[in-house]
PDB file of N, CA and C in Angstrom:
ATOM      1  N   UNK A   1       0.861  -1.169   0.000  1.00  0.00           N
ATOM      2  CA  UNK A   1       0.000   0.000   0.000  1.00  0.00           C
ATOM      3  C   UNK A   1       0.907   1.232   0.000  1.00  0.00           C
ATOM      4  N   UNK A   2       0.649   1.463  -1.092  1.00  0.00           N
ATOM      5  CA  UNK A   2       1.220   3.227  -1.334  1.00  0.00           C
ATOM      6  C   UNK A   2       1.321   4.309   0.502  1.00  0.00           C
ATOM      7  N   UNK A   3       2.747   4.667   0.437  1.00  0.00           N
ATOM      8  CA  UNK A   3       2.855   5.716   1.078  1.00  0.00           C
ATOM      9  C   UNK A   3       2.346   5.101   3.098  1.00  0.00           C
ATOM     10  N   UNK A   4       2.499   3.385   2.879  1.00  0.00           N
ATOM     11  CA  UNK A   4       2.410   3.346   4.624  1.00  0.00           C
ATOM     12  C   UNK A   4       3.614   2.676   4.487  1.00  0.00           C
ATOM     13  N   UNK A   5       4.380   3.113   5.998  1.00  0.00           N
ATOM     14  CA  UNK A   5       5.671   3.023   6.303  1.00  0.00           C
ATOM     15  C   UNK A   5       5.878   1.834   6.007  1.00  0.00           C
ATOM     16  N   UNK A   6       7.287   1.788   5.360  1.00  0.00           N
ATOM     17  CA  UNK A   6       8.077   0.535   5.133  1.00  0.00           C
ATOM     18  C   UNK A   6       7.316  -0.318   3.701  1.00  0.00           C
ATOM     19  N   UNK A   7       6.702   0.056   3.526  1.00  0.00           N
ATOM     20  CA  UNK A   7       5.811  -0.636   1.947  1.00  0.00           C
ATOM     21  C   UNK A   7       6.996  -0.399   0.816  1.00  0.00           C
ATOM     22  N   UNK A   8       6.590  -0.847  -0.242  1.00  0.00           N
ATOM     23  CA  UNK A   8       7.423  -1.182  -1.498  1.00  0.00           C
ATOM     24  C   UNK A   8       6.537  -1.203  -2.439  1.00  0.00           C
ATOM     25  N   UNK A   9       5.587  -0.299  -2.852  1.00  0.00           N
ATOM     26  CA  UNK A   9       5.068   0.127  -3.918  1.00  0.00           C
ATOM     27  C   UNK A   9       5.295  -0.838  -4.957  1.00  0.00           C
ATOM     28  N   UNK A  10       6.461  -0.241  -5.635  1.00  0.00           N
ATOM     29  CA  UNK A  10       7.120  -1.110  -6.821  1.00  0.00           C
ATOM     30  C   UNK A  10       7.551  -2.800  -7.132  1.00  0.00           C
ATOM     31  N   UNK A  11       7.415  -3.395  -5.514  1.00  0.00           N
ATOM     32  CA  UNK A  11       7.976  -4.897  -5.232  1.00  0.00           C
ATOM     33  C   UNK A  11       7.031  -5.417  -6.164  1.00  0.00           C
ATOM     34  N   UNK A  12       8.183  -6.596  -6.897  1.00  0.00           N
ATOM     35  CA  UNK A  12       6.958  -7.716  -7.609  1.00  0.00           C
ATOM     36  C   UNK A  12       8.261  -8.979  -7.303  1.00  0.00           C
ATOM     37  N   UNK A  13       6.835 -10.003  -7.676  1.00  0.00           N
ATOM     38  CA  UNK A  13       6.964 -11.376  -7.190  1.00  0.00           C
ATOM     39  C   UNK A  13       7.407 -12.394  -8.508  1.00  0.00           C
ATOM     40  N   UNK A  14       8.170 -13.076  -8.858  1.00  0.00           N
ATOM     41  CA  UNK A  14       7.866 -13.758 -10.053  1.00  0.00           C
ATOM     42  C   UNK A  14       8.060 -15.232  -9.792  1.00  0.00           C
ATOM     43  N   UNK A  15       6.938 -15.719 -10.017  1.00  0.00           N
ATOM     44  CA  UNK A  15       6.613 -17.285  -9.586  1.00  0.00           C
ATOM     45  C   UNK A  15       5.186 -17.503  -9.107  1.00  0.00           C
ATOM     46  N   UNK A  16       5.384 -19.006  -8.792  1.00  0.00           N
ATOM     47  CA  UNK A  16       4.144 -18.357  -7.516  1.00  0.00           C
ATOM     48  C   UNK A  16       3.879 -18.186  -6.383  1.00  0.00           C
ATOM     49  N   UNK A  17       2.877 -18.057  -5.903  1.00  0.00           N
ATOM     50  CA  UNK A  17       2.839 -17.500  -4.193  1.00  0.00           C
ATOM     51  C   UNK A  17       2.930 -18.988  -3.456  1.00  0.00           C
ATOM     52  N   UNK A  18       2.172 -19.842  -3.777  1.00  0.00           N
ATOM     53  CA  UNK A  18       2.033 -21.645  -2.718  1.00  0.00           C
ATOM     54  C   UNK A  18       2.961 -22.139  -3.349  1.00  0.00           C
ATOM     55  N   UNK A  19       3.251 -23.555  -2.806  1.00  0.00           N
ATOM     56  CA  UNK A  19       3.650 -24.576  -3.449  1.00  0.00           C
ATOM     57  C   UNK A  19       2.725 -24.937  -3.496  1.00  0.00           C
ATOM     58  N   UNK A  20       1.713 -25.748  -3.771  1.00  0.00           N
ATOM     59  CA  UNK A  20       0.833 -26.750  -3.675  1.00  0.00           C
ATOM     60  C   UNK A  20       0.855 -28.030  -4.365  1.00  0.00           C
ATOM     61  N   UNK A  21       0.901 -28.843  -4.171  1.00  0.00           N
ATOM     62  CA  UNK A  21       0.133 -30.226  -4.912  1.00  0.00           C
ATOM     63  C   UNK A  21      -1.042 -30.817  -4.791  1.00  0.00           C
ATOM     64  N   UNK A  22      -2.105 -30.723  -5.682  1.00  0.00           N
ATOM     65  CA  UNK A  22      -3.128 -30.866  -6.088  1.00  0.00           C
ATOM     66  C   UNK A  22      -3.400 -32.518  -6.264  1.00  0.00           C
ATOM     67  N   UNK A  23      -4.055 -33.324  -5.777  1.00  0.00           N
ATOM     68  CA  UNK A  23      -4.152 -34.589  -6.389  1.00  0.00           C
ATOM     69  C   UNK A  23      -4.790 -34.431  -7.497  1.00  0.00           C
ATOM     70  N   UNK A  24      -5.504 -34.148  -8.234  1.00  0.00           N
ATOM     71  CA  UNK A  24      -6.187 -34.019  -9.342  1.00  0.00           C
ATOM     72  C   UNK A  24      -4.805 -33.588 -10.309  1.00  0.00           C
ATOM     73  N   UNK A  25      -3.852 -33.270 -10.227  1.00  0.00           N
ATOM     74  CA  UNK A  25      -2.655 -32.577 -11.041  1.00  0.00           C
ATOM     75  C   UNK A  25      -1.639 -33.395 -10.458  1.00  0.00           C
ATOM     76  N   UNK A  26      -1.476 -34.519 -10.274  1.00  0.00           N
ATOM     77  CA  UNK A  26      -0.222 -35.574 -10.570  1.00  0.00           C
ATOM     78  C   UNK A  26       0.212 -35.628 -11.322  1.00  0.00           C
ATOM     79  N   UNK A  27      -0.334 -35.517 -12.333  1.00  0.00           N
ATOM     80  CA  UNK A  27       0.567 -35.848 -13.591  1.00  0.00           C
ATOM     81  C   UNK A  27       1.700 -34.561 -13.763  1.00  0.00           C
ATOM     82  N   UNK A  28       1.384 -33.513 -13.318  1.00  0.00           N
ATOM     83  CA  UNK A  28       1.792 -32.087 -13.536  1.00  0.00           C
ATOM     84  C   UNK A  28       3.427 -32.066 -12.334  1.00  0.00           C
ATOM     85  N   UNK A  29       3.015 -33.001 -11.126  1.00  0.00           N
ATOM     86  CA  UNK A  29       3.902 -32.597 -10.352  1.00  0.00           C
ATOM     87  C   UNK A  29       4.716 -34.284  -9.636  1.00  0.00           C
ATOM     88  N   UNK A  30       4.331 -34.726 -10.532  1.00  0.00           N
ATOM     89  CA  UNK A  30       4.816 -35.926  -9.546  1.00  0.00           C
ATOM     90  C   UNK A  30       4.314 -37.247  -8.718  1.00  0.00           C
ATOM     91  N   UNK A  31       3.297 -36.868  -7.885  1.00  0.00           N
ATOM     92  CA  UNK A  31       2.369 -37.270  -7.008  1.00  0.00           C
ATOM     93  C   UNK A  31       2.981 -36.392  -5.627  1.00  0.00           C
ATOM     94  N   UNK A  32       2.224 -37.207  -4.640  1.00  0.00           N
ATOM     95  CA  UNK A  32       2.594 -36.844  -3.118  1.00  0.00           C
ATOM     96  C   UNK A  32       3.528 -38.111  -2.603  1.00  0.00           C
ATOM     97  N   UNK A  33       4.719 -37.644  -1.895  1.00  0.00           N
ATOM     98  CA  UNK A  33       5.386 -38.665  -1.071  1.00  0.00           C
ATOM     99  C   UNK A  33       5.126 -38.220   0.743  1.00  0.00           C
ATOM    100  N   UNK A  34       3.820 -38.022   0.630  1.00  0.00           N
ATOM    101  CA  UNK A  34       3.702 -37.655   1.980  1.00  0.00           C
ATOM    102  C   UNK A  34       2.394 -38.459   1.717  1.00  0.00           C
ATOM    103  N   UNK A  35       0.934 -37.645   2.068  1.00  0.00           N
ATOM    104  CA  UNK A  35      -0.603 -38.392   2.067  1.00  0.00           C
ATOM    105  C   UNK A  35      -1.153 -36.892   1.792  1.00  0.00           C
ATOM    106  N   UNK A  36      -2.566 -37.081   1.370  1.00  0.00           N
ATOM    107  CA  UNK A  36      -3.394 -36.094   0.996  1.00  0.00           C
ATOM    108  C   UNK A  36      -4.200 -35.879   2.029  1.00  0.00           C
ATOM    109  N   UNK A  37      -4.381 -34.437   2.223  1.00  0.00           N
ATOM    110  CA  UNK A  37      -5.454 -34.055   2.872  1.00  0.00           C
ATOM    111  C   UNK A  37      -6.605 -33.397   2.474  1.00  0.00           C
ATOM    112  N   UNK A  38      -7.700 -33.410   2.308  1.00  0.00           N
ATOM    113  CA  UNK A  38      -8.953 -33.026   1.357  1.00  0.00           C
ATOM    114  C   UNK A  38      -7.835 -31.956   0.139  1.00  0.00           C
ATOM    115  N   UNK A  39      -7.642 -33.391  -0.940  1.00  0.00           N
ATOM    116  CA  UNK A  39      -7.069 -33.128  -1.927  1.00  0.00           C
ATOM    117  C   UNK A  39      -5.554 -32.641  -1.680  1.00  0.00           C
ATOM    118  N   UNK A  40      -5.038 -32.241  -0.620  1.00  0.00           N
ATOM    119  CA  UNK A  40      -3.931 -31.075  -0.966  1.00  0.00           C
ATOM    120  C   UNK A  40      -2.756 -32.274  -0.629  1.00  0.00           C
ATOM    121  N   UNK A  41      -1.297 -32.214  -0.862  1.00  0.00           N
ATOM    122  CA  UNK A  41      -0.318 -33.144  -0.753  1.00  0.00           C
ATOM    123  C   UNK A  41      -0.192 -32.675   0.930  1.00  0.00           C
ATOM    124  N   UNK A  42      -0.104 -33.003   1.646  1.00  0.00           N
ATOM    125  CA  UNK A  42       0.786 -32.973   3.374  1.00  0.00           C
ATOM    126  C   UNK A  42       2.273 -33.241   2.940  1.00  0.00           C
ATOM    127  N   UNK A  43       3.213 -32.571   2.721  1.00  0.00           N
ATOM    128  CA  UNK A  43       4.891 -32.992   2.143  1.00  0.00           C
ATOM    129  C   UNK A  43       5.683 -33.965   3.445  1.00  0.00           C
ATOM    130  N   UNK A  44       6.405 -35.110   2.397  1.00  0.00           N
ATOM    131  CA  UNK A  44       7.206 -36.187   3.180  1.00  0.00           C
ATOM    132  C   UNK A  44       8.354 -35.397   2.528  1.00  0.00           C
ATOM    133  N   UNK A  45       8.861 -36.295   2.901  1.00  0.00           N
ATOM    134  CA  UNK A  45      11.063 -36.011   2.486  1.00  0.00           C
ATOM    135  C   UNK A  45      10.934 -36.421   1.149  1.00  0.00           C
ATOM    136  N   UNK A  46      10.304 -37.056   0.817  1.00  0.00           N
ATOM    137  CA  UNK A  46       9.979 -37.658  -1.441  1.00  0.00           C
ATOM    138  C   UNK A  46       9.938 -36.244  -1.616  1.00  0.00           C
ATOM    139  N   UNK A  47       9.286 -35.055  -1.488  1.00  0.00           N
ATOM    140  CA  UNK A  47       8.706 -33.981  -2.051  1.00  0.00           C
ATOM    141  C   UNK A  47       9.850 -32.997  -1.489  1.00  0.00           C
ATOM    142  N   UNK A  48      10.995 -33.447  -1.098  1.00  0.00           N
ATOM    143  CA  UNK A  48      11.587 -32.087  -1.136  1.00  0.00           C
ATOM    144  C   UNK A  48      12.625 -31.470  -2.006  1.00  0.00           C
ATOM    145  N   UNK A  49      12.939 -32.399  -3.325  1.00  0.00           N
ATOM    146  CA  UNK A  49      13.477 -31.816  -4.086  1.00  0.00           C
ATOM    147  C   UNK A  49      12.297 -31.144  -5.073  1.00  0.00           C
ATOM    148  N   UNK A  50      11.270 -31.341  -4.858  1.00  0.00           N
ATOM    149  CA  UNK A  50      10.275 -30.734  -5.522  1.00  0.00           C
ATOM    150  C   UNK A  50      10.217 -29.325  -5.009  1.00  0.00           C
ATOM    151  N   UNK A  51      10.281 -29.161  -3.771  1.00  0.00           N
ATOM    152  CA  UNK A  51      10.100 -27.926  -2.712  1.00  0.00           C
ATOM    153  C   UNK A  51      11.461 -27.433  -2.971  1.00  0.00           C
ATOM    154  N   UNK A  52      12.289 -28.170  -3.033  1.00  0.00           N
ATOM    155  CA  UNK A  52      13.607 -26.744  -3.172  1.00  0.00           C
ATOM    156  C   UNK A  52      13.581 -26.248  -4.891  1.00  0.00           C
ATOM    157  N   UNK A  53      13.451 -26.700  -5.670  1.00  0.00           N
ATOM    158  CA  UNK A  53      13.317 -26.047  -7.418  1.00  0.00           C
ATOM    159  C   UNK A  53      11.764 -25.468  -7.502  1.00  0.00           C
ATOM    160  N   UNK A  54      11.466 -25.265  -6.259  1.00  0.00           N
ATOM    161  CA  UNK A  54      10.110 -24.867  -6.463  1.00  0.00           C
ATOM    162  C   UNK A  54      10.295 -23.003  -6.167  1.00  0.00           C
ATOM    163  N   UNK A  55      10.030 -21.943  -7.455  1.00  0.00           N
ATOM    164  CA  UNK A  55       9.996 -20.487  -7.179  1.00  0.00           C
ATOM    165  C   UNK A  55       9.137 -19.446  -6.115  1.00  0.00           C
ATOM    166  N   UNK A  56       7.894 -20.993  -5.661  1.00  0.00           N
ATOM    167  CA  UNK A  56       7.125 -19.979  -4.545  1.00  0.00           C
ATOM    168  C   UNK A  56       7.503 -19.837  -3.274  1.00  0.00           C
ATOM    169  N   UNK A  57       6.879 -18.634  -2.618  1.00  0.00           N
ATOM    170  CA  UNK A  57       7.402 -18.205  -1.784  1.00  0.00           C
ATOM    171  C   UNK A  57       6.779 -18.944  -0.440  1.00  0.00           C
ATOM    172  N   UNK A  58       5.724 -19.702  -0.743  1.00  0.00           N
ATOM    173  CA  UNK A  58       5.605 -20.424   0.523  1.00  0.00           C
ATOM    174  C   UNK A  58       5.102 -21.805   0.121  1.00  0.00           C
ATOM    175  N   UNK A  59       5.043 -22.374   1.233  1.00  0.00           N
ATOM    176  CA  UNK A  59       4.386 -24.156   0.746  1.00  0.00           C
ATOM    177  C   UNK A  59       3.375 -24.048   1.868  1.00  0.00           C
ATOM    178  N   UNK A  60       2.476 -25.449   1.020  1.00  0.00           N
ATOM    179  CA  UNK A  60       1.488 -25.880   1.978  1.00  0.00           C
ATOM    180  C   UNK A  60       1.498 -27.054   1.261  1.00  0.00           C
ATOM    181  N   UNK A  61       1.272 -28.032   2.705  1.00  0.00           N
ATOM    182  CA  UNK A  61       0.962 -28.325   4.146  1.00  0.00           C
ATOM    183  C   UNK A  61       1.889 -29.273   4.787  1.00  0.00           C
ATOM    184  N   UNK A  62       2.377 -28.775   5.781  1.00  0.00           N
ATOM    185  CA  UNK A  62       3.445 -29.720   6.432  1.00  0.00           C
ATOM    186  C   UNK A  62       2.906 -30.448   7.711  1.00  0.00           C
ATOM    187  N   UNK A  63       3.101 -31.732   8.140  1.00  0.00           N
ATOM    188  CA  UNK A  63       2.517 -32.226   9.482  1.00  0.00           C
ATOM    189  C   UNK A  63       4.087 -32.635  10.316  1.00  0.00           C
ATOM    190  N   UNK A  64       4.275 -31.543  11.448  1.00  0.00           N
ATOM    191  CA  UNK A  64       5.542 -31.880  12.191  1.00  0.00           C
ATOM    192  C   UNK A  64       5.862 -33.188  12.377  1.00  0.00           C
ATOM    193  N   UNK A  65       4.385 -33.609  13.153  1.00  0.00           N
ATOM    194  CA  UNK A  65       4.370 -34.627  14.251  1.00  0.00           C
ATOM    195  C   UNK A  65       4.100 -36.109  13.348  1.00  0.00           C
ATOM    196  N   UNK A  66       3.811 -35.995  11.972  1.00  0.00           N
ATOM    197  CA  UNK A  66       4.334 -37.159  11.045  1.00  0.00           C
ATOM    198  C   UNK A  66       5.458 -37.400  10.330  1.00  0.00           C
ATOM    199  N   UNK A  67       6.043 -35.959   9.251  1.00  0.00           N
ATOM    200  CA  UNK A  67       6.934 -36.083   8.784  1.00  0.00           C
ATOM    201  C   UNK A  67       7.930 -35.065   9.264  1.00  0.00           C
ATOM    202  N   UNK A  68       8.774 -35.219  10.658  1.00  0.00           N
ATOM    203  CA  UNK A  68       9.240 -34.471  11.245  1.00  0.00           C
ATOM    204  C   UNK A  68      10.679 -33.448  10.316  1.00  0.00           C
ATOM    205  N   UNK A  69      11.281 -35.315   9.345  1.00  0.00           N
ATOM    206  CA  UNK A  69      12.746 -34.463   8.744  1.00  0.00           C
ATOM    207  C   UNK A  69      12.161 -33.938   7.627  1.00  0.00           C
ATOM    208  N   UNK A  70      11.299 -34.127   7.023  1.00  0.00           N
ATOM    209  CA  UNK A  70      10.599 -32.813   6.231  1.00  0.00           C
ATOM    210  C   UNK A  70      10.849 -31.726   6.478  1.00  0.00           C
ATOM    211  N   UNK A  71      10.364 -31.178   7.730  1.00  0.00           N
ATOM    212  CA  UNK A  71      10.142 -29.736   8.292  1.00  0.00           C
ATOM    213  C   UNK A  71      11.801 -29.227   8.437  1.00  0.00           C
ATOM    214  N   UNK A  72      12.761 -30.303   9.100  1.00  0.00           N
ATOM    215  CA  UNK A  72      14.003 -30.349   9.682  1.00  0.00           C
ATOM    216  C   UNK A  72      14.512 -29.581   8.706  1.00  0.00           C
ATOM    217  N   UNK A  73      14.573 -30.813   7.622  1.00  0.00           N
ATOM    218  CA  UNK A  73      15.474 -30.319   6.386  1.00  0.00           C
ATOM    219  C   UNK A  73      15.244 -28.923   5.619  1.00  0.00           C
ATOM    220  N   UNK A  74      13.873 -28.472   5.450  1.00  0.00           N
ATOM    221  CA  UNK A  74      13.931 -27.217   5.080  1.00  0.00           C
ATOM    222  C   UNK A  74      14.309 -26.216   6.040  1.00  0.00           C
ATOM    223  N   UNK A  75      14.004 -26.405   7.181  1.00  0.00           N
ATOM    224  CA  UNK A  75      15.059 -25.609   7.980  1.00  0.00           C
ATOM    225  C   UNK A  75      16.262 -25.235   7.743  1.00  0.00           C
ATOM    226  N   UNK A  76      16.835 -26.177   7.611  1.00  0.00           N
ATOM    227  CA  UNK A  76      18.229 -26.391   7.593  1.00  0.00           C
ATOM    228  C   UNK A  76      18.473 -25.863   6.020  1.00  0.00           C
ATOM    229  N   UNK A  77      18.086 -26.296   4.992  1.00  0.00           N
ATOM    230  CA  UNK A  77      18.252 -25.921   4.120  1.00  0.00           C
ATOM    231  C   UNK A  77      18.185 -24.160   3.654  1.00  0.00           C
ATOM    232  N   UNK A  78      16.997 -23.647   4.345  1.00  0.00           N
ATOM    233  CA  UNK A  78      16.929 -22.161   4.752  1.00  0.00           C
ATOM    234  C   UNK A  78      18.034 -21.280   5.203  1.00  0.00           C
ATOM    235  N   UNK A  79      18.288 -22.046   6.541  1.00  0.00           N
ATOM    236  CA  UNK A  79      19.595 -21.361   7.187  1.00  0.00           C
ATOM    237  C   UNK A  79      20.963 -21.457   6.328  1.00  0.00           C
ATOM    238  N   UNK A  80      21.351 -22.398   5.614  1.00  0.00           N
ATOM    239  CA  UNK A  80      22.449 -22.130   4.798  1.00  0.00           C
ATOM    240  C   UNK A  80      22.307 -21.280   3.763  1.00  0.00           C
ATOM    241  N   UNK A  81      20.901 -21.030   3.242  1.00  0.00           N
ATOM    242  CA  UNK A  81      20.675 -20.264   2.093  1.00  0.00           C
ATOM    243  C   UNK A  81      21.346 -18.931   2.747  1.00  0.00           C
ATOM    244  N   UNK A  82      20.212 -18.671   4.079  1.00  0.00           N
ATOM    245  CA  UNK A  82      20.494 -17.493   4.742  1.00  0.00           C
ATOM    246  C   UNK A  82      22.031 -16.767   4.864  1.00  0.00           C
ATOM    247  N   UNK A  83      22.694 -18.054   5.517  1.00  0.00           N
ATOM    248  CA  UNK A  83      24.171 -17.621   5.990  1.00  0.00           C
ATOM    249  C   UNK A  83      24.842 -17.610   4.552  1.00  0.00           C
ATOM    250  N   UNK A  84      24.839 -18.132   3.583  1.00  0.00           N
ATOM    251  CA  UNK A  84      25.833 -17.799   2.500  1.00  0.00           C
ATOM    252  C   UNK A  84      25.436 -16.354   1.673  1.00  0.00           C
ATOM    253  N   UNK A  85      24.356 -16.286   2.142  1.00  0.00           N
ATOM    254  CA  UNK A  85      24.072 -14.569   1.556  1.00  0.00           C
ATOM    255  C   UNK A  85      24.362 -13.470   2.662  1.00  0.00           C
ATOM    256  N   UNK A  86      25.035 -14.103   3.594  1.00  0.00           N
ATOM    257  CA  UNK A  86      25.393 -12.894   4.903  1.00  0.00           C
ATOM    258  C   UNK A  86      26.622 -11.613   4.521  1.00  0.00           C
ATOM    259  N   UNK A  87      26.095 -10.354   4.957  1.00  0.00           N
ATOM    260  CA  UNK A  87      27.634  -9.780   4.581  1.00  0.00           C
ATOM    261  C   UNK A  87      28.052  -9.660   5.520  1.00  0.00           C
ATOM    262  N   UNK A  88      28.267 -10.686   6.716  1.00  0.00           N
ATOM    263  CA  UNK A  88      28.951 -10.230   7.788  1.00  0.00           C
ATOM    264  C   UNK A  88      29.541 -11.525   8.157  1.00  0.00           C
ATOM    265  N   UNK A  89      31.230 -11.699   8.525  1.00  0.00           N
ATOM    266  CA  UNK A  89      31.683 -13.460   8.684  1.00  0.00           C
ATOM    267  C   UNK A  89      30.703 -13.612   9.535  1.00  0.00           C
ATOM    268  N   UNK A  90      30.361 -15.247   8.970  1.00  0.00           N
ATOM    269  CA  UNK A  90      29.757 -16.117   9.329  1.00  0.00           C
ATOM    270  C   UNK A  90      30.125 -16.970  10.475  1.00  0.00           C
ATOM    271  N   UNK A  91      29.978 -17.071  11.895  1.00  0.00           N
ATOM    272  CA  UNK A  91      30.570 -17.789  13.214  1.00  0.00           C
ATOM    273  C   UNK A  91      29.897 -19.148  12.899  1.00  0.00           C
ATOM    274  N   UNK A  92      31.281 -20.255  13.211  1.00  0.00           N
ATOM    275  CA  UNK A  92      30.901 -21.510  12.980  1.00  0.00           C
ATOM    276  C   UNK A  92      29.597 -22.099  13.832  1.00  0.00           C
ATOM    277  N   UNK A  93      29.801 -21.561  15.226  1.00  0.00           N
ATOM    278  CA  UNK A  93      28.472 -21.558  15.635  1.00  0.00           C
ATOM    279  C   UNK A  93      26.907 -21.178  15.535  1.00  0.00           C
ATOM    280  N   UNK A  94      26.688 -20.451  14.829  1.00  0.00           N
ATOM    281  CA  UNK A  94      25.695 -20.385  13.888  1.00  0.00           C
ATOM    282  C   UNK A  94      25.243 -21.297  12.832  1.00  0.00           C
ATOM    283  N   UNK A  95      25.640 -22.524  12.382  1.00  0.00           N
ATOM    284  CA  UNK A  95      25.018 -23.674  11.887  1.00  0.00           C
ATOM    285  C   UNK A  95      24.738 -24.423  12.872  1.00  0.00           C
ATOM    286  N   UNK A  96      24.330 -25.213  11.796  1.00  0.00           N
ATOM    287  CA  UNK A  96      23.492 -26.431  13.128  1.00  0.00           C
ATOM    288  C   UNK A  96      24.341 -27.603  13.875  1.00  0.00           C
TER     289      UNK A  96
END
């Protein structure tokens, strides 16, 4: 929104906004290596090279308390993204 603090007028996005996997659109993405929930994929560890070449900016749907190194690994995968784009040395203690 124009002119409220900290906004970006001009920001654009290119990709898309979800990840999603659709059961009706397997053929498009693969399948699910997790289970479906009214239609949508729940992501296992099968789906995460799908999730990292994937341009959107968020995913859905993760279940901690089933596929825990799912969640782990994009963590982890995040934080190195994070720290190799740091401009400030990086302390070894700051990985995992």
């Amino acid at each position: 929104i124009a002119g409220v603090p900290g906004s970006m007028p001009n920001a654009a996005w290119e990709g898309d906004l979800k990840a999603v996997k659709w059961i009706d659109m397997e053929e498009s993405h693969g399948g699910c290596h997790g289970h479906y929930v009214r239609g949508i994929c729940v992501y296992g560890t099968g789906d995460l090279k799908w999730l990292f070449n994937s341009t959107s900016m968020f995913a859905n749907k993760f279940e901690l308390k089933t596929y825990p190194l799912t969640v782990e690994c994009l963590e982890l995968r995040h934080r190195q993204r994070t720290l190799l784009q740091s401009e400030v040395q990086v302390e070894p203690s700051w990985y995992f």
